[in-house]
C-alpha atoms as a PDB file:
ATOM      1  CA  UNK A   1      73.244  55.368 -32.843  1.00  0.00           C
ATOM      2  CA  UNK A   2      73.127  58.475 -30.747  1.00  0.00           C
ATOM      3  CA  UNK A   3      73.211  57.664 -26.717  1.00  0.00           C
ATOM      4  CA  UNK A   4      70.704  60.336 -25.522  1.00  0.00           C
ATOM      5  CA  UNK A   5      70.797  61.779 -21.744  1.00  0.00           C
ATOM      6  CA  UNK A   6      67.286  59.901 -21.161  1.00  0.00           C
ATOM      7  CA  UNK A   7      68.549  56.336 -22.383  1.00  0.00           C
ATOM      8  CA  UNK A   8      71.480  56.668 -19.929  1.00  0.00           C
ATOM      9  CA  UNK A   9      69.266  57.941 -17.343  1.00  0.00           C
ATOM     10  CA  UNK A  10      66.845  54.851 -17.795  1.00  0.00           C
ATOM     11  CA  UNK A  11      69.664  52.420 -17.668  1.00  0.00           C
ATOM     12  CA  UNK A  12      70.901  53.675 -14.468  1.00  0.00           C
ATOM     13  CA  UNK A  13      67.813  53.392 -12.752  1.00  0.00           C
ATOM     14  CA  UNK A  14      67.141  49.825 -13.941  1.00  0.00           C
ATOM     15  CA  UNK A  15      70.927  49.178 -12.776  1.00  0.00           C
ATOM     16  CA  UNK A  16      72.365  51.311 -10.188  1.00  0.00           C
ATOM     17  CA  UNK A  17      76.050  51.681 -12.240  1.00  0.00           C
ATOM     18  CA  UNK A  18      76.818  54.993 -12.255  1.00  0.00           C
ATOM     19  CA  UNK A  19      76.838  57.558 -15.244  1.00  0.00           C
ATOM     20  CA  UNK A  20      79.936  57.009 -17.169  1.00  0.00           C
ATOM     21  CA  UNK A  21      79.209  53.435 -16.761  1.00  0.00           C
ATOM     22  CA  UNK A  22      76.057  53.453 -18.255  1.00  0.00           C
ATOM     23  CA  UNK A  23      77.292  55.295 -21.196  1.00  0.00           C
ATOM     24  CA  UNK A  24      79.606  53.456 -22.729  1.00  0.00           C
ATOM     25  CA  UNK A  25      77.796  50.381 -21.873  1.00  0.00           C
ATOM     26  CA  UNK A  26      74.796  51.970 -24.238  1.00  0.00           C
ATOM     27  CA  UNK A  27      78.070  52.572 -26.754  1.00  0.00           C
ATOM     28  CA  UNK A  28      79.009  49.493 -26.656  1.00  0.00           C
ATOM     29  CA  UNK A  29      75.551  47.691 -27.557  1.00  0.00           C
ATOM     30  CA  UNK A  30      74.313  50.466 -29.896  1.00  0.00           C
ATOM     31  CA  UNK A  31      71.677  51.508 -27.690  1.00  0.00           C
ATOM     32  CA  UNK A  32      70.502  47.957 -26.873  1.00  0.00           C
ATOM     33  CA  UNK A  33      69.051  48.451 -23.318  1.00  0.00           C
ATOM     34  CA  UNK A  34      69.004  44.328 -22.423  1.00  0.00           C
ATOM     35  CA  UNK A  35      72.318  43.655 -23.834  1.00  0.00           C
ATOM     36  CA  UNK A  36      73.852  47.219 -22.228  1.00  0.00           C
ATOM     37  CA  UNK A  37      72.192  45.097 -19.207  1.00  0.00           C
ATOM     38  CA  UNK A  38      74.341  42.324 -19.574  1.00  0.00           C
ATOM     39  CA  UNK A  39      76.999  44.095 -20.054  1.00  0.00           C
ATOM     40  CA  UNK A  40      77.150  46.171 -16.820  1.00  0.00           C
ATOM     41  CA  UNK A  41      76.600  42.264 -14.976  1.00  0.00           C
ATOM     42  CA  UNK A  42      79.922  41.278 -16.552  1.00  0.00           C
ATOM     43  CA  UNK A  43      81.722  44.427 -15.019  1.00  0.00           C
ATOM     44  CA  UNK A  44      80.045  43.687 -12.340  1.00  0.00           C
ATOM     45  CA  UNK A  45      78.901  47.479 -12.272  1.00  0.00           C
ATOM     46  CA  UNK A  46      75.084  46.500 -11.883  1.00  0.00           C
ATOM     47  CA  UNK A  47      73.293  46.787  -8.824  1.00  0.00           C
ATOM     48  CA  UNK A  48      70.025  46.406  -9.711  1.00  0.00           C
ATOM     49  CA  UNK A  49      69.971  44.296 -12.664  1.00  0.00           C
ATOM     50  CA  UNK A  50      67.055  42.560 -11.087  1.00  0.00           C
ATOM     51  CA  UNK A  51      64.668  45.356 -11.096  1.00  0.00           C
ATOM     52  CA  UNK A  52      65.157  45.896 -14.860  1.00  0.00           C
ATOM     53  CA  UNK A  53      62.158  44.661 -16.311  1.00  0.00           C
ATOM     54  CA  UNK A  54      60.010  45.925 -13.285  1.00  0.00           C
ATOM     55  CA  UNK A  55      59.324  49.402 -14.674  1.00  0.00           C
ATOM     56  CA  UNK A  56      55.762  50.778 -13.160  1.00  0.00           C
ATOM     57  CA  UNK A  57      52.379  51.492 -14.523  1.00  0.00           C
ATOM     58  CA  UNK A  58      49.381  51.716 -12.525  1.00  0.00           C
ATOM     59  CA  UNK A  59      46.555  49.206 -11.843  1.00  0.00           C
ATOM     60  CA  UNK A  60      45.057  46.342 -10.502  1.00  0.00           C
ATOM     61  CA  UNK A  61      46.026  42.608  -9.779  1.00  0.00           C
ATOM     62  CA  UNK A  62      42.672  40.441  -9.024  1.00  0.00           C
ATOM     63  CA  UNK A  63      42.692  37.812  -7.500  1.00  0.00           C
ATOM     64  CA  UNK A  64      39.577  35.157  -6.940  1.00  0.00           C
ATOM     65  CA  UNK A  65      40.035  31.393  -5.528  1.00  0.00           C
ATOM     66  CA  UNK A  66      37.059  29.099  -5.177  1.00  0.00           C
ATOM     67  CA  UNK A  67      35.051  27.830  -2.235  1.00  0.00           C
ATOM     68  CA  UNK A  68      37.024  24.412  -2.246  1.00  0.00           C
ATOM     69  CA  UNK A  69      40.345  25.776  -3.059  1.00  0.00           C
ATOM     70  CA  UNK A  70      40.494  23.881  -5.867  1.00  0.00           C
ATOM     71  CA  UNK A  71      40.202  26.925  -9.475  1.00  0.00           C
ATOM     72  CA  UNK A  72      41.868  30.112  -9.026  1.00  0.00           C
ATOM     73  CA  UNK A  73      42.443  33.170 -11.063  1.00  0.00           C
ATOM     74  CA  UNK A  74      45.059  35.794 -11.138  1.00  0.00           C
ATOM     75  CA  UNK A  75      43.454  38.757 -13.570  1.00  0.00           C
ATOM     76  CA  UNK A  76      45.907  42.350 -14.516  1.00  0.00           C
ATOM     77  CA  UNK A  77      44.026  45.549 -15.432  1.00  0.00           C
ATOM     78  CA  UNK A  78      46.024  48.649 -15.977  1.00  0.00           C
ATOM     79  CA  UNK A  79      44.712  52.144 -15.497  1.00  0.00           C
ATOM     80  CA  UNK A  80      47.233  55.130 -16.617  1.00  0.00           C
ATOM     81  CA  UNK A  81      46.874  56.495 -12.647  1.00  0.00           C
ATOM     82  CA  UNK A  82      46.641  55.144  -9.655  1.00  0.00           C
ATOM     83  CA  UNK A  83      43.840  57.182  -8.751  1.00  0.00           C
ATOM     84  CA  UNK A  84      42.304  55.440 -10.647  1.00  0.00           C
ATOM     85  CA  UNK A  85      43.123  52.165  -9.565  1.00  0.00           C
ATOM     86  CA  UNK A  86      41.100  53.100  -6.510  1.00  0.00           C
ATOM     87  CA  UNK A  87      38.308  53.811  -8.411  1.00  0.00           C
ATOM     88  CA  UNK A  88      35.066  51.814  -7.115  1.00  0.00           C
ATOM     89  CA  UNK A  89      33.617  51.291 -10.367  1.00  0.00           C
ATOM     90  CA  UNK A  90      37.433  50.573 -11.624  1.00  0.00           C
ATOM     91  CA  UNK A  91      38.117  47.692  -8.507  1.00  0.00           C
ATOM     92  CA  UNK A  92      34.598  46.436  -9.327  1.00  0.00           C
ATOM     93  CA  UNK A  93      35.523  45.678 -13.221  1.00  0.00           C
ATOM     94  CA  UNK A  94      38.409  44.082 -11.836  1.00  0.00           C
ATOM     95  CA  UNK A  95      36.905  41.371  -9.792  1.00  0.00           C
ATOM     96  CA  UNK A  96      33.955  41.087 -12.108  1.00  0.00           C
ATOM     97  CA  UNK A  97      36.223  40.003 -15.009  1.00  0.00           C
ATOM     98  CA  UNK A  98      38.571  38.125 -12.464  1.00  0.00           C
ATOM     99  CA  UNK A  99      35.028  35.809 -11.759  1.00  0.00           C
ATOM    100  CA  UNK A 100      34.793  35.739 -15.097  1.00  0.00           C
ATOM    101  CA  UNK A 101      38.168  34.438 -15.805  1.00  0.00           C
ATOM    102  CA  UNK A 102      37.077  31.701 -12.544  1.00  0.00           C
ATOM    103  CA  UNK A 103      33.907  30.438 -13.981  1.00  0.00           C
ATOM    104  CA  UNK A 104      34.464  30.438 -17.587  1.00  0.00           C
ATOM    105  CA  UNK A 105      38.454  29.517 -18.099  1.00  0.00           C
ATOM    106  CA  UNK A 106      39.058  31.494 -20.979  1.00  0.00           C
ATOM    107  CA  UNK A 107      41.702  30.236 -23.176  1.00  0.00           C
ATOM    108  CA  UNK A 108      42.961  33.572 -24.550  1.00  0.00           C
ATOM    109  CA  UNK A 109      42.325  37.417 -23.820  1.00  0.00           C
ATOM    110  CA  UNK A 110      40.327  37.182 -27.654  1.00  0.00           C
ATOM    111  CA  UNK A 111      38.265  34.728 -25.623  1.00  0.00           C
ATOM    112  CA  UNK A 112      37.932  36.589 -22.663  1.00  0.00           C
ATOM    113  CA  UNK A 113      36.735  40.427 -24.583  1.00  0.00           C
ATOM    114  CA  UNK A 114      34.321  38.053 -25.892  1.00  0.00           C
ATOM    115  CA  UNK A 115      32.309  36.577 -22.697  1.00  0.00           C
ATOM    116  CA  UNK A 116      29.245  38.155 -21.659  1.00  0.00           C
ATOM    117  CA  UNK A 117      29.772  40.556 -18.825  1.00  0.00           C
ATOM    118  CA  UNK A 118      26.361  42.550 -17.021  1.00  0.00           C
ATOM    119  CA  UNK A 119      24.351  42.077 -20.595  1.00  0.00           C
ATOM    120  CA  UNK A 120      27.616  42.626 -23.085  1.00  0.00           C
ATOM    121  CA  UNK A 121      30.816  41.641 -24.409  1.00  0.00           C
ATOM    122  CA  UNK A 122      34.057  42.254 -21.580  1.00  0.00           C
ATOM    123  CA  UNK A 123      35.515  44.105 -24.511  1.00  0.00           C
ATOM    124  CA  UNK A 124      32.077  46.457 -24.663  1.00  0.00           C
ATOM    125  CA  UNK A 125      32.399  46.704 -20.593  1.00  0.00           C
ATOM    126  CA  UNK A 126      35.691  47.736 -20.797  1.00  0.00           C
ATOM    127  CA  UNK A 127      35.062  50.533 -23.536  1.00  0.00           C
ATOM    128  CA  UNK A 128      31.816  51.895 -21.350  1.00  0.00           C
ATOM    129  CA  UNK A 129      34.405  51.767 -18.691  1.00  0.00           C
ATOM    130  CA  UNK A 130      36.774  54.282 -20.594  1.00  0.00           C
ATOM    131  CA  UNK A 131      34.215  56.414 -21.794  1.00  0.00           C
ATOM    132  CA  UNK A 132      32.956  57.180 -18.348  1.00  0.00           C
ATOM    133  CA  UNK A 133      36.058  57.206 -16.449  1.00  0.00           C
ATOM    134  CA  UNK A 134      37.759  59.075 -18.690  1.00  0.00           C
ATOM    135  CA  UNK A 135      40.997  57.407 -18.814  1.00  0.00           C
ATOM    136  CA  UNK A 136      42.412  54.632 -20.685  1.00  0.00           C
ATOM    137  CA  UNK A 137      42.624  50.914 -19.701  1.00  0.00           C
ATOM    138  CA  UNK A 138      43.644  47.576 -20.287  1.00  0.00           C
ATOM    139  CA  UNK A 139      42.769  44.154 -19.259  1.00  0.00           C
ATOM    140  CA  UNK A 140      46.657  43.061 -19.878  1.00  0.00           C
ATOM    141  CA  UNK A 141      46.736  39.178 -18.964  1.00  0.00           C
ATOM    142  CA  UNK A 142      45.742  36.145 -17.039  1.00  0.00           C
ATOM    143  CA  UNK A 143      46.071  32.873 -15.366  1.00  0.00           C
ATOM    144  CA  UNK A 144      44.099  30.564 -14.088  1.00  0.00           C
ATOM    145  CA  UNK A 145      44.650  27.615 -12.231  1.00  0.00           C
ATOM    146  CA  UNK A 146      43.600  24.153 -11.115  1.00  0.00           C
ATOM    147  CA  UNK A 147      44.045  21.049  -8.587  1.00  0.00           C
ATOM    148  CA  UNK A 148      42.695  17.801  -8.364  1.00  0.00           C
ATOM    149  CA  UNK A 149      44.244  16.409  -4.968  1.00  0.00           C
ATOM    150  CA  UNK A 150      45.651  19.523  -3.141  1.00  0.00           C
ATOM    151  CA  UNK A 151      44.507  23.307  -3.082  1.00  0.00           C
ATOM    152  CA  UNK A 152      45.275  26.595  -4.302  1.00  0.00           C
ATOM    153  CA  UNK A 153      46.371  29.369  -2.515  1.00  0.00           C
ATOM    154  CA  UNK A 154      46.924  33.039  -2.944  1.00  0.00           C
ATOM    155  CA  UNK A 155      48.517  36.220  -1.137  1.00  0.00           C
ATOM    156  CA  UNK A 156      47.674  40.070  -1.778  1.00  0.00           C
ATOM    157  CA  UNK A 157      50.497  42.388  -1.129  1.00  0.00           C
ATOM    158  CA  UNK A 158      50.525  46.227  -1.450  1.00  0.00           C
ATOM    159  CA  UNK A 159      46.687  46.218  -1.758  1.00  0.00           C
ATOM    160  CA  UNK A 160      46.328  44.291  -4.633  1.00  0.00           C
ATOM    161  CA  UNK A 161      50.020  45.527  -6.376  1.00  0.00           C
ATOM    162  CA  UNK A 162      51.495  41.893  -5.857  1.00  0.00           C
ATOM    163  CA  UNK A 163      49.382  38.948  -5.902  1.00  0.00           C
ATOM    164  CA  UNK A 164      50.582  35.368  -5.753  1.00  0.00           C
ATOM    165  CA  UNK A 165      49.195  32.181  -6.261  1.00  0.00           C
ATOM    166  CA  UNK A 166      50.441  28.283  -5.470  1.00  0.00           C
ATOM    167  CA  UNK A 167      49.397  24.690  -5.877  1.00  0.00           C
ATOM    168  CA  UNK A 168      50.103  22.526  -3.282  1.00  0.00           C
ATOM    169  CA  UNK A 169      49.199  18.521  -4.306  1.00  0.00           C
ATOM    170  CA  UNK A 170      48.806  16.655  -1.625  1.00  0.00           C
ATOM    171  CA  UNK A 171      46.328  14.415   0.257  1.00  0.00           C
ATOM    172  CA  UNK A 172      46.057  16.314   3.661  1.00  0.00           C
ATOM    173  CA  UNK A 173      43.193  18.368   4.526  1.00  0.00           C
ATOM    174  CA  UNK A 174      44.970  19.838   7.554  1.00  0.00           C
ATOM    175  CA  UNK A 175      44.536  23.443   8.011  1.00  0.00           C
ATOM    176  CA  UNK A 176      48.451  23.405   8.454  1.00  0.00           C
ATOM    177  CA  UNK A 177      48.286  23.138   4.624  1.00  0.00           C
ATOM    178  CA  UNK A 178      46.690  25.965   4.554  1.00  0.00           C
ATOM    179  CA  UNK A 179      49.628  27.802   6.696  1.00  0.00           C
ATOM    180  CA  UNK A 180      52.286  27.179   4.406  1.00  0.00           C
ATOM    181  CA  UNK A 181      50.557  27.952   1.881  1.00  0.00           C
ATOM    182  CA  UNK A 182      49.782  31.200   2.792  1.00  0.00           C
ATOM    183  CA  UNK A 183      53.817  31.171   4.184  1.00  0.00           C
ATOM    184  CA  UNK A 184      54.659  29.887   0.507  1.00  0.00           C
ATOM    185  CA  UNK A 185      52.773  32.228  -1.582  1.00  0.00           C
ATOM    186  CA  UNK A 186      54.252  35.221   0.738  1.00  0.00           C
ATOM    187  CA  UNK A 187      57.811  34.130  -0.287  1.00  0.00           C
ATOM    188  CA  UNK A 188      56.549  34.077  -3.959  1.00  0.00           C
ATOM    189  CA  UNK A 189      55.421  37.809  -3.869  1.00  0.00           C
ATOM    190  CA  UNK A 190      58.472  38.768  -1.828  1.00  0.00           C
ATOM    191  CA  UNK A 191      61.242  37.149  -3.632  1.00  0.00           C
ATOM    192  CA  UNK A 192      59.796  36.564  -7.307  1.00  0.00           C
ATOM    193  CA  UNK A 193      61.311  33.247  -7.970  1.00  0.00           C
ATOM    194  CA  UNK A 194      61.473  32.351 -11.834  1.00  0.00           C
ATOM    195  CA  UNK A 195      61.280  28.872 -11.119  1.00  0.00           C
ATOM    196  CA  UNK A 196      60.003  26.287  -8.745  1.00  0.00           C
ATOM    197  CA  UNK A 197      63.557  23.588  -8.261  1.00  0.00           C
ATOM    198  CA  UNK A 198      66.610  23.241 -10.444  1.00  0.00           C
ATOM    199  CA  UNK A 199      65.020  20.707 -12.419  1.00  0.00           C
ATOM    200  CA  UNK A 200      62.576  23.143 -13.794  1.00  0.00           C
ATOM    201  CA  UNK A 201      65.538  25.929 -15.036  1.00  0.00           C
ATOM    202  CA  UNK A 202      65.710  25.915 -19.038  1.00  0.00           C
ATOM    203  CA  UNK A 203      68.758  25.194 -20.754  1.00  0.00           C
ATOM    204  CA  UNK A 204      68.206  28.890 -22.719  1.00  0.00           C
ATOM    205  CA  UNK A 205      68.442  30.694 -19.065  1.00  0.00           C
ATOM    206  CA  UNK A 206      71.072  28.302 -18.103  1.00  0.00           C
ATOM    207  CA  UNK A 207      73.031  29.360 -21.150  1.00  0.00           C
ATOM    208  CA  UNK A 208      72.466  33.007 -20.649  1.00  0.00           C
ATOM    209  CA  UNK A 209      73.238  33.255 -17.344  1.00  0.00           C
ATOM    210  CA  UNK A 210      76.573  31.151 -17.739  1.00  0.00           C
ATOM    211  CA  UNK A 211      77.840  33.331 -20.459  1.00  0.00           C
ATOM    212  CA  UNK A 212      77.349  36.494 -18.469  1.00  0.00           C
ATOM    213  CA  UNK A 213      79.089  35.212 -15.396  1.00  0.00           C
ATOM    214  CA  UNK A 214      81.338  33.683 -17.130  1.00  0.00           C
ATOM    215  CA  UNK A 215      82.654  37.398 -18.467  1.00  0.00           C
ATOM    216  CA  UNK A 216      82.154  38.648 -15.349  1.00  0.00           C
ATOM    217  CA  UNK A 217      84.922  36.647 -13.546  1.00  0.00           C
ATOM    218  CA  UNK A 218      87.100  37.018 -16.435  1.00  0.00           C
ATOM    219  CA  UNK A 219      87.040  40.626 -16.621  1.00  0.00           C
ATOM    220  CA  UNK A 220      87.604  40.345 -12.478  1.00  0.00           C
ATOM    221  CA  UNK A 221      90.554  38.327 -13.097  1.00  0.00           C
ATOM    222  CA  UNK A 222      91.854  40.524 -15.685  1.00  0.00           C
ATOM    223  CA  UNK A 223      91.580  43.273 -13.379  1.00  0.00           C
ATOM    224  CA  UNK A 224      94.122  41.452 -10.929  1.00  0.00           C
ATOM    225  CA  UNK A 225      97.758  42.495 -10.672  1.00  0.00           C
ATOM    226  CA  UNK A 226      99.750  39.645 -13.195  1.00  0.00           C
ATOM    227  CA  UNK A 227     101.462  37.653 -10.328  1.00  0.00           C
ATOM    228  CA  UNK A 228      97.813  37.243  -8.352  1.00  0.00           C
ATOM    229  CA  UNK A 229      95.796  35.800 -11.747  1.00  0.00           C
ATOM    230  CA  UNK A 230      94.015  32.998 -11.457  1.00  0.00           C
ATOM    231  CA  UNK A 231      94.636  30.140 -14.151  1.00  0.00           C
ATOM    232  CA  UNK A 232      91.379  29.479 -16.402  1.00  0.00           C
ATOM    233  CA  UNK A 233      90.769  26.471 -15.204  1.00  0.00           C
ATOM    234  CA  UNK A 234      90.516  27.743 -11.896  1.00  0.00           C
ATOM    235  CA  UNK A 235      88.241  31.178 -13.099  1.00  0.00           C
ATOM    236  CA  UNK A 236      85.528  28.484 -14.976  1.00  0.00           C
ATOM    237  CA  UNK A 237      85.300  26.528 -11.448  1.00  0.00           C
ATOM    238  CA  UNK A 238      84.440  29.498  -9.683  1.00  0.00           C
ATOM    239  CA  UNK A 239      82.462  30.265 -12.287  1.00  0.00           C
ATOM    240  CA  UNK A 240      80.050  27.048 -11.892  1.00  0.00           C
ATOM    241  CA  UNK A 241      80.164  27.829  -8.182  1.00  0.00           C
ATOM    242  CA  UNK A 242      78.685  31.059  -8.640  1.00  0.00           C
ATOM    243  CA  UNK A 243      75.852  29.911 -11.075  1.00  0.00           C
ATOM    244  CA  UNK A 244      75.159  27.530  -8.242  1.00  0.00           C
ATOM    245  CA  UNK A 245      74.323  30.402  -6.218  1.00  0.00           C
ATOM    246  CA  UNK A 246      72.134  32.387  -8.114  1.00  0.00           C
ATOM    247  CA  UNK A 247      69.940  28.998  -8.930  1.00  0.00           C
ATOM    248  CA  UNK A 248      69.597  29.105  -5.118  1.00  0.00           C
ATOM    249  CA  UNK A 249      68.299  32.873  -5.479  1.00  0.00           C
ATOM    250  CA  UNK A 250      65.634  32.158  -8.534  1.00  0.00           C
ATOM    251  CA  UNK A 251      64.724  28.458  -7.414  1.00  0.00           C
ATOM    252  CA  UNK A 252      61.903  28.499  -4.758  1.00  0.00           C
ATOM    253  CA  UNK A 253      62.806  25.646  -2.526  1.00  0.00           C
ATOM    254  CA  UNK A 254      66.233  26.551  -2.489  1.00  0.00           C
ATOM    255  CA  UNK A 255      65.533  29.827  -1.509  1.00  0.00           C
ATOM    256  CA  UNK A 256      66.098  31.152   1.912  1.00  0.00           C
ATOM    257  CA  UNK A 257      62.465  31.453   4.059  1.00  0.00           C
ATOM    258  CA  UNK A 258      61.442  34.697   4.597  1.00  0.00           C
ATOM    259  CA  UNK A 259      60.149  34.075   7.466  1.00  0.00           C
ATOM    260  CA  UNK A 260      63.045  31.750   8.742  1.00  0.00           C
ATOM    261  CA  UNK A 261      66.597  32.485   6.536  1.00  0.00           C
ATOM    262  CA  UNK A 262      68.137  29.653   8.689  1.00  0.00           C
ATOM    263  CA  UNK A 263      65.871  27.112   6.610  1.00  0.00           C
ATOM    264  CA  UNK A 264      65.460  26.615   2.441  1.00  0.00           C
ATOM    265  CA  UNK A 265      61.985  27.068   1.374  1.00  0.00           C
ATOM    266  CA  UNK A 266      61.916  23.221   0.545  1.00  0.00           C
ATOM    267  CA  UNK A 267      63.010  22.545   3.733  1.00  0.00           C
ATOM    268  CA  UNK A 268      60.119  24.250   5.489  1.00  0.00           C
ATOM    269  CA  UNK A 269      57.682  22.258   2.542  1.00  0.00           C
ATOM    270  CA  UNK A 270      59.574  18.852   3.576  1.00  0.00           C
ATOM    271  CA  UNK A 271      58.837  19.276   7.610  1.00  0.00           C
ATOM    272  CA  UNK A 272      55.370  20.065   7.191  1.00  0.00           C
ATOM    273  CA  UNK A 273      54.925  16.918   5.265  1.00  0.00           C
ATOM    274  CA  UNK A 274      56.430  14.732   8.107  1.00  0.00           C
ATOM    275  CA  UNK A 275      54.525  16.458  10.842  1.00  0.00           C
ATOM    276  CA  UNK A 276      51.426  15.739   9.021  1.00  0.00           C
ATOM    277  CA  UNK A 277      52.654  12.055   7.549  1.00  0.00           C
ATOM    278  CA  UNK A 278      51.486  13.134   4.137  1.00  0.00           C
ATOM    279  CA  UNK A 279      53.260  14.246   0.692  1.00  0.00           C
ATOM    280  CA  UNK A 280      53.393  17.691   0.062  1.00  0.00           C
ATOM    281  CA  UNK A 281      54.694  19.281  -3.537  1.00  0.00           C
ATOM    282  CA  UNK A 282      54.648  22.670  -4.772  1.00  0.00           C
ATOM    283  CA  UNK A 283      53.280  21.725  -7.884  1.00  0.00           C
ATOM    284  CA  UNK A 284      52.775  25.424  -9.865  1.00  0.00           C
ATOM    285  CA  UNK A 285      53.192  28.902  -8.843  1.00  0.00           C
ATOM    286  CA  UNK A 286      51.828  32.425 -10.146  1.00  0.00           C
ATOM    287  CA  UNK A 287      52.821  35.805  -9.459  1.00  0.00           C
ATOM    288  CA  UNK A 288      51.732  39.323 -11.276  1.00  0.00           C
ATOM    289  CA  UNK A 289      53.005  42.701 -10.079  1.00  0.00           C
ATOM    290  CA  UNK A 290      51.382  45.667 -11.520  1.00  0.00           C
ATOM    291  CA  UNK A 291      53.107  47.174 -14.207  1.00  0.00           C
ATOM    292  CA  UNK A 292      55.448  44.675 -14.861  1.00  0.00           C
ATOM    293  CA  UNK A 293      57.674  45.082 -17.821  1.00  0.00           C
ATOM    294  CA  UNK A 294      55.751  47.997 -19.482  1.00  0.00           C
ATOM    295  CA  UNK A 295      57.357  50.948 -20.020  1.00  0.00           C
ATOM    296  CA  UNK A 296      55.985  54.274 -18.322  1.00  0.00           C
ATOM    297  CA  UNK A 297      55.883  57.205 -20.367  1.00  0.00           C
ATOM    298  CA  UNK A 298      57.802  59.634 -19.072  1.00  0.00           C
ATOM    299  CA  UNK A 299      56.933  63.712 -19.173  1.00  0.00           C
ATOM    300  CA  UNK A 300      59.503  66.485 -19.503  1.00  0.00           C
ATOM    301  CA  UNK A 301      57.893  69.352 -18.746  1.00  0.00           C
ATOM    302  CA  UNK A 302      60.645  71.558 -19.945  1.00  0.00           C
ATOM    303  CA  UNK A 303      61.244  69.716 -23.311  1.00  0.00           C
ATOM    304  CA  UNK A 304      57.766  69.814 -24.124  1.00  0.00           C
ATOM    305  CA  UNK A 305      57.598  73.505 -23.326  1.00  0.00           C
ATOM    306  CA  UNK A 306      60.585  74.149 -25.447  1.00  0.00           C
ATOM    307  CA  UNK A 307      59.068  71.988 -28.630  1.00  0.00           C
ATOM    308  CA  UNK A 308      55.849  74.087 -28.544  1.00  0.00           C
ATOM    309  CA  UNK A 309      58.160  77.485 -28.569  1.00  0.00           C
ATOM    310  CA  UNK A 310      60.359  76.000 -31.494  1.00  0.00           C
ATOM    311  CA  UNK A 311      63.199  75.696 -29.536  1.00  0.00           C
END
């Protein structure tokens, strides 16, 4: 497969490894963009590998939570500008069909285009929406969540960009639940954990991430003059201790407080319980960033200019 100057260009930006790098990573995968990825991890070349499936598109995150904290609903709408997305009539869809979502609990987006919205069908809304606009949009996904003994609460960042959502159980109607929540849900939007405690990581991740560090210290071993090697027993111990750590970076409650580094996120959960002599567990979170994972179309002015004169 031919390695074009765009793919590298795209890989580099997702990663942060420089040209060269990127190249004959691409070259080595036959173009495969995840598994060139991985690949830059195990040279430990990447420095961004986080940020590769956060590629941007425009739009909305809504975000409604009811009177008693106890239903919630995280709704994404993309728009092909952000000019858009500032729209009135565009923000106004948003939290109409974020109600919607609320009230109704739609099971799928089939069932969603399909609920009555201001005397139609969502899916008819949106369409009027288009045609008047002028510009193409998408009601992309959903969630929607609820507590019995506990409540639900969210956090807008970046003016609807990031929006976060988390379930606290627990049997305290303090309005210091209310505080960490808020202090919670922040951390969620900021940090983007994938997963709530240890106990919640699947085996599948587990395995991937294992693999890839695993290569990774090799290949830094290998790199080490002969006399200074490490013996493989040794490499596969460091290994475990570094998987340790990034469980500590994708786990929420072993995470580091943003507000607080000195202090896990669990920690800060587990003193707020004691000073209010109640249980207190993060039971679900949510989080939706506009954009993420789709893949912006990007415009070459010059190439297009030298298609149209046959060049």
């Amino acid at each position: 497969m031919e390695i074009t100057a765009s793919m590298v260009k795209e890989l580099r930006e997702k990663t942060g490894a420089g040209m060269m790098d990127c190249k004959k990573a691409l070259q080595e995968t036959s173009g495969d963009m995840e598994k060139a990825i991985d690949v830059l991890r195990e040279k430990g070349l990447s420095k961004a590998a986080k940020k590769a499936d956060r590629i941007a598109a425009e739009g909305l995150i809504g975000v409604e939570v009811s009177a008693d904290y106890k239903k919630a609903a995280l709704v994404e709408i993309n728009s092909e500008t952000d000019f858009v997305a500032k729209n009135e009539e565009f923000q106004q869809l948003v939290k109409d069909v974020t109600n919607l979502v609320l009230e109704k609990a739609p099971a799928t987006l089939e069932e969603l285009f399909a609920l009555q919205l201001n005397g139609q069908t969502v899916q008819e809304e949106l369409t009027a929406k288009i045609s008047k606009i002028g510009e193409n949009m998408n009601i992309r996904r959903f969630e929607r969540l609820e507590v019995e003994n506990g409540r639900l609460i969210s956090y807008v960042h970046g003016a609807g960009k990031i929006v976060s959502i988390v379930k606290l159980e627990t049997s305290s109607q303090d309005a210091k639940v209310e505080e960490l929540g808020k202090d919670v849900a922040m951390q969620v939007a900021a940090m983007n954990p994938k997963y709530i405690s240890e106990k919640d990581v699947d085996q599948e991740y587990l395995n991937h991430e294992r693999e890839v560090l695993k290569q990774q210290a090799i290949n830094e071993n290998n790199e080490l003059p002969e006399g200074k090697r490490k013996p493989e027993e040794i490499v596969l111990k460091m290994l475990e201790g570094r998987l340790k750590k990034e469980l500590k970076e994708v786990c929420l409650l072993d995470q580091a407080f943003v507000k607080e580094a000195k202090k896990s996120v669990g920690e800060v959960v587990a003193e707020t319980a004691k000073e209010l002599g109640a249980d207190i567990t993060v039971a679900q979170i949510a989080r939706f960033e506009v954009g993420e994972g789709i893949e912006k179309k990007q415009e070459n002015f010059a190439e297009e200019v030298a298609k149209q004169m046959g060049n």
